[in-house]
C-alpha atoms as a PDB file:
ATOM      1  CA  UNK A   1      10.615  -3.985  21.950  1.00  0.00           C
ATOM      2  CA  UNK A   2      11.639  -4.056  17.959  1.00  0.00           C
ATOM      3  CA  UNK A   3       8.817  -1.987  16.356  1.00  0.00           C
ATOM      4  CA  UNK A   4       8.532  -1.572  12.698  1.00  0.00           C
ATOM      5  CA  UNK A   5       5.406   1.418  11.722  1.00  0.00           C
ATOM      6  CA  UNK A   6       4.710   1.377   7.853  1.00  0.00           C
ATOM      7  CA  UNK A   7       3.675   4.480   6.288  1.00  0.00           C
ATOM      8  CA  UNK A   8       2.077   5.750   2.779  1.00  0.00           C
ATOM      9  CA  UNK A   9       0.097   3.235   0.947  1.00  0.00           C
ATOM     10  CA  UNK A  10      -2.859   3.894  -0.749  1.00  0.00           C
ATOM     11  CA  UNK A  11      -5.063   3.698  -4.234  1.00  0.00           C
ATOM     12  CA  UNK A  12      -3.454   5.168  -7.302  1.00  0.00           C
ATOM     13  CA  UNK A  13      -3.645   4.580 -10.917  1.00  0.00           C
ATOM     14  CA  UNK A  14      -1.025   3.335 -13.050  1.00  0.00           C
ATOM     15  CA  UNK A  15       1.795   6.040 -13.807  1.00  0.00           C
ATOM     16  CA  UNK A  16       1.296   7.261 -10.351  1.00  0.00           C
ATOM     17  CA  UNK A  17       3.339   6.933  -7.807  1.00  0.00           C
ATOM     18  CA  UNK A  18       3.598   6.831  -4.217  1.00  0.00           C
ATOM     19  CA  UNK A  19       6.603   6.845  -1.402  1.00  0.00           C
ATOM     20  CA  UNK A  20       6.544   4.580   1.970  1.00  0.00           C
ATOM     21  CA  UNK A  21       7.973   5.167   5.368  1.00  0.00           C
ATOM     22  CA  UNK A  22       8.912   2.761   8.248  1.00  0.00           C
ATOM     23  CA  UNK A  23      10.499   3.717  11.603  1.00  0.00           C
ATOM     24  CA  UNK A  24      12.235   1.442  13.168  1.00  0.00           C
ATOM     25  CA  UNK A  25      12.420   1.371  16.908  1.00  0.00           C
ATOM     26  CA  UNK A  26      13.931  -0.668  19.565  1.00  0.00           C
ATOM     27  CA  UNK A  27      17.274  -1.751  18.069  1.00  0.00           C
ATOM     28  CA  UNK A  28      19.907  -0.568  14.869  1.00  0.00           C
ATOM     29  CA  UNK A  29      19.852  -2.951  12.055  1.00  0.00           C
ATOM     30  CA  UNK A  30      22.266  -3.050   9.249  1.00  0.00           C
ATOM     31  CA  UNK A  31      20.253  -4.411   6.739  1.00  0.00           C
ATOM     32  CA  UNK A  32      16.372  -2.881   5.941  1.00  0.00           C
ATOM     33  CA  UNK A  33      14.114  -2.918   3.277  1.00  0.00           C
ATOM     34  CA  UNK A  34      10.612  -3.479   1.651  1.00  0.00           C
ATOM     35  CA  UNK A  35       9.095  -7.047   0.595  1.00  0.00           C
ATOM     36  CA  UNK A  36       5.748  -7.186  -0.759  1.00  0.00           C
ATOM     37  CA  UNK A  37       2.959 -10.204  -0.920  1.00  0.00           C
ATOM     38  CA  UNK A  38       0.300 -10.163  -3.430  1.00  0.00           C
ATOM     39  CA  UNK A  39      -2.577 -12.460  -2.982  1.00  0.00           C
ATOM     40  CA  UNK A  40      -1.766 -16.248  -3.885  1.00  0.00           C
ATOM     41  CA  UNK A  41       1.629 -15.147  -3.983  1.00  0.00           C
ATOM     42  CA  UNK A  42       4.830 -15.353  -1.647  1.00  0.00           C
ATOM     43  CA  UNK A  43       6.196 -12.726  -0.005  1.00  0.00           C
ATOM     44  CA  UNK A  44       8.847 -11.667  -2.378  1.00  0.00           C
ATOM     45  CA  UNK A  45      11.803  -8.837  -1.852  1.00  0.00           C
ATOM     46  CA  UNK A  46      11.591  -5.316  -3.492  1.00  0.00           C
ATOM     47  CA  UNK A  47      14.747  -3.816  -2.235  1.00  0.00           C
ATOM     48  CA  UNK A  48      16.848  -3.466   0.581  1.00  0.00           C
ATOM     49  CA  UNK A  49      19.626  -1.213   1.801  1.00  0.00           C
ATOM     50  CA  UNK A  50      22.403  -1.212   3.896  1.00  0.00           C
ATOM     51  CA  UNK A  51      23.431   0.580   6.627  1.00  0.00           C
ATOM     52  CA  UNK A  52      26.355   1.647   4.325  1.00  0.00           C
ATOM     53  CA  UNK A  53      24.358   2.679   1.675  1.00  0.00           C
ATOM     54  CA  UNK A  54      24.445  -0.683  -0.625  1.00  0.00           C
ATOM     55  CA  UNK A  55      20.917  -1.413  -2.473  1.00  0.00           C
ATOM     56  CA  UNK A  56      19.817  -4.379  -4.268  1.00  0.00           C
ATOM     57  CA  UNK A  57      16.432  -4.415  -6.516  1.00  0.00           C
ATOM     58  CA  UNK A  58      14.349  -6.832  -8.094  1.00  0.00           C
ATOM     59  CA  UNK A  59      14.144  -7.075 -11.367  1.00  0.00           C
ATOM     60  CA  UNK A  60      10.942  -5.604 -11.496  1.00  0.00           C
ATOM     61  CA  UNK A  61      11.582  -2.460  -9.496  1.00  0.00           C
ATOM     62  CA  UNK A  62      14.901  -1.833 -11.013  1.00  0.00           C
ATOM     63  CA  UNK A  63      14.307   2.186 -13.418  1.00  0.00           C
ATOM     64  CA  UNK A  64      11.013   2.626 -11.061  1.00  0.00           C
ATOM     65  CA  UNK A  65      11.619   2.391  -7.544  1.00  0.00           C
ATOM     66  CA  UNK A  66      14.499   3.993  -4.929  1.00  0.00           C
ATOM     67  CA  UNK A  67      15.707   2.648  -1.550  1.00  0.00           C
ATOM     68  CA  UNK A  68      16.361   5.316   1.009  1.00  0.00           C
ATOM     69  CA  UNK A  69      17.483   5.467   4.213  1.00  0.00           C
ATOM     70  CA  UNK A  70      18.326   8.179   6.979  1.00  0.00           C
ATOM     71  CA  UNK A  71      20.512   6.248   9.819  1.00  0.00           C
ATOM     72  CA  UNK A  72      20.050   9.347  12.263  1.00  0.00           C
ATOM     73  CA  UNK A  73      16.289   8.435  11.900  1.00  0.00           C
ATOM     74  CA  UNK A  74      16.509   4.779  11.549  1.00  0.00           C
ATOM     75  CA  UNK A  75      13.801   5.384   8.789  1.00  0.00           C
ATOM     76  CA  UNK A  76      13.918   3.396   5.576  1.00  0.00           C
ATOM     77  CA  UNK A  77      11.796   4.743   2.067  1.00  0.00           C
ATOM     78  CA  UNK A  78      10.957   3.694  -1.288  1.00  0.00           C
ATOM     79  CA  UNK A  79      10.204   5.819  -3.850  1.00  0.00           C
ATOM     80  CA  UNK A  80       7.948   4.307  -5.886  1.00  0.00           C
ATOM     81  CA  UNK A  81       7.303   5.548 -10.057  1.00  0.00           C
ATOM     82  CA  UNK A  82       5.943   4.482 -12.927  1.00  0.00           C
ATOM     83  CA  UNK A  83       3.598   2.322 -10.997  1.00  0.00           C
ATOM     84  CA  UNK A  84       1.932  -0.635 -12.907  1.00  0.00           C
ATOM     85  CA  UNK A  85      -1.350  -2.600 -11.664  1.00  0.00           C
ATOM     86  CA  UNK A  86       1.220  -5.663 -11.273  1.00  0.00           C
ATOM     87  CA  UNK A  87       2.617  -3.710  -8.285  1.00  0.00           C
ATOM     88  CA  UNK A  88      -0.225  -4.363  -6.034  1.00  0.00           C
ATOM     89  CA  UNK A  89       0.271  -5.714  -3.012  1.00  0.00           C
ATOM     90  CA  UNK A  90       0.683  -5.414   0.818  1.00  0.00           C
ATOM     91  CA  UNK A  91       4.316  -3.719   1.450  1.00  0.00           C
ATOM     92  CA  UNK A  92       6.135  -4.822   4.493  1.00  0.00           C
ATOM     93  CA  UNK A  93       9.177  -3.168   5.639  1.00  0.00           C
ATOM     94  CA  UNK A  94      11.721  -5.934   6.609  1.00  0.00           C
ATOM     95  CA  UNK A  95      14.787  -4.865   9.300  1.00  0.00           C
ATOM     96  CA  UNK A  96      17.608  -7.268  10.316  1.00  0.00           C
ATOM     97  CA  UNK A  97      20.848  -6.346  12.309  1.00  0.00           C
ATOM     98  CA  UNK A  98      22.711  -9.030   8.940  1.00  0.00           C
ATOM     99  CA  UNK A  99      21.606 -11.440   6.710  1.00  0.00           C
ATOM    100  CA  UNK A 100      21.526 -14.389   9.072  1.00  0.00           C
ATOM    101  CA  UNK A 101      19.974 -11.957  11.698  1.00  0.00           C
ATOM    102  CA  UNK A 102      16.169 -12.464  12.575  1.00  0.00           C
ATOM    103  CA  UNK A 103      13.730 -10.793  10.459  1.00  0.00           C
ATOM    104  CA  UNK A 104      11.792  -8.035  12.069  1.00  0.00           C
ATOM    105  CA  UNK A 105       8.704  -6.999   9.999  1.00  0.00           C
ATOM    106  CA  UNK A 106       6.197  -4.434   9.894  1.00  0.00           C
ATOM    107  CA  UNK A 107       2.170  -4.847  10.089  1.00  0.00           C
ATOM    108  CA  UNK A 108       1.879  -3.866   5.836  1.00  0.00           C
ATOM    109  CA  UNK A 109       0.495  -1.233   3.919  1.00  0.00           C
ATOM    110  CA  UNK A 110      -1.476  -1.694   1.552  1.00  0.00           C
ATOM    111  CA  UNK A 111      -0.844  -0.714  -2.002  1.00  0.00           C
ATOM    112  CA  UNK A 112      -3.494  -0.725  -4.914  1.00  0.00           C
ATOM    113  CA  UNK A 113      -2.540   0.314  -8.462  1.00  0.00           C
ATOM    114  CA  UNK A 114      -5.736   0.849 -10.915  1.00  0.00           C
ATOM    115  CA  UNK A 115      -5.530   0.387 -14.264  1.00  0.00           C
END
């Protein structure tokens, strides 16, 4: 009964920014966190955090975006800044109780930077 809801996508122009929710229901997962999958492209990771508060980044969120979490919630965030046209995508929020866990995902939000 592991249920991921994704929250906050949209259309925005480039500059703009934008910040996504998931709740996570069901179960407590150390590990959580955003990919995102452009068209044509592979689902790729834009940051995850721990449960302790550790964060990792790609390279091309690192200065722009922030990881977030609140544990009493079991809600995960990203802040997302400076947003460029290259950041479109669908966002998925990504839970797992450690890194060999099973990947729970969300259903996507969809995120559309203009130019």
């Amino acid at each position: 009964q592991v249920q991921l809801v994704e929250s906050g996508g949209g259309l925005v122009q480039a500059g703009g920014s934008l910040r996504l929710s998931c709740v996570v229901s069901g179960s407590i997962f150390n590990l959580m966190g955003w990919y995102r999958q452009a068209p044509g492209k592979q689902r790729e990771l834009v940051a995850i955090m721990s449960s302790g508060g550790t964060s990792n980044y790609a390279d091309s969120a690192k200065g722009r975006f922030t990881i977030s979490r609140d544990n009493a919630k079991n809600t995960v965030y990203l802040q997302m800044n400076s947003l460029k046209p290259e950041d479109t995508a669908v966002y998925y929020c990504n839970a797992r109780p450690h890194w060999g866990g099973n990947n729970y995902w969300g259903q996507g939000t969809q995120v559309t930077v203009s130019s």
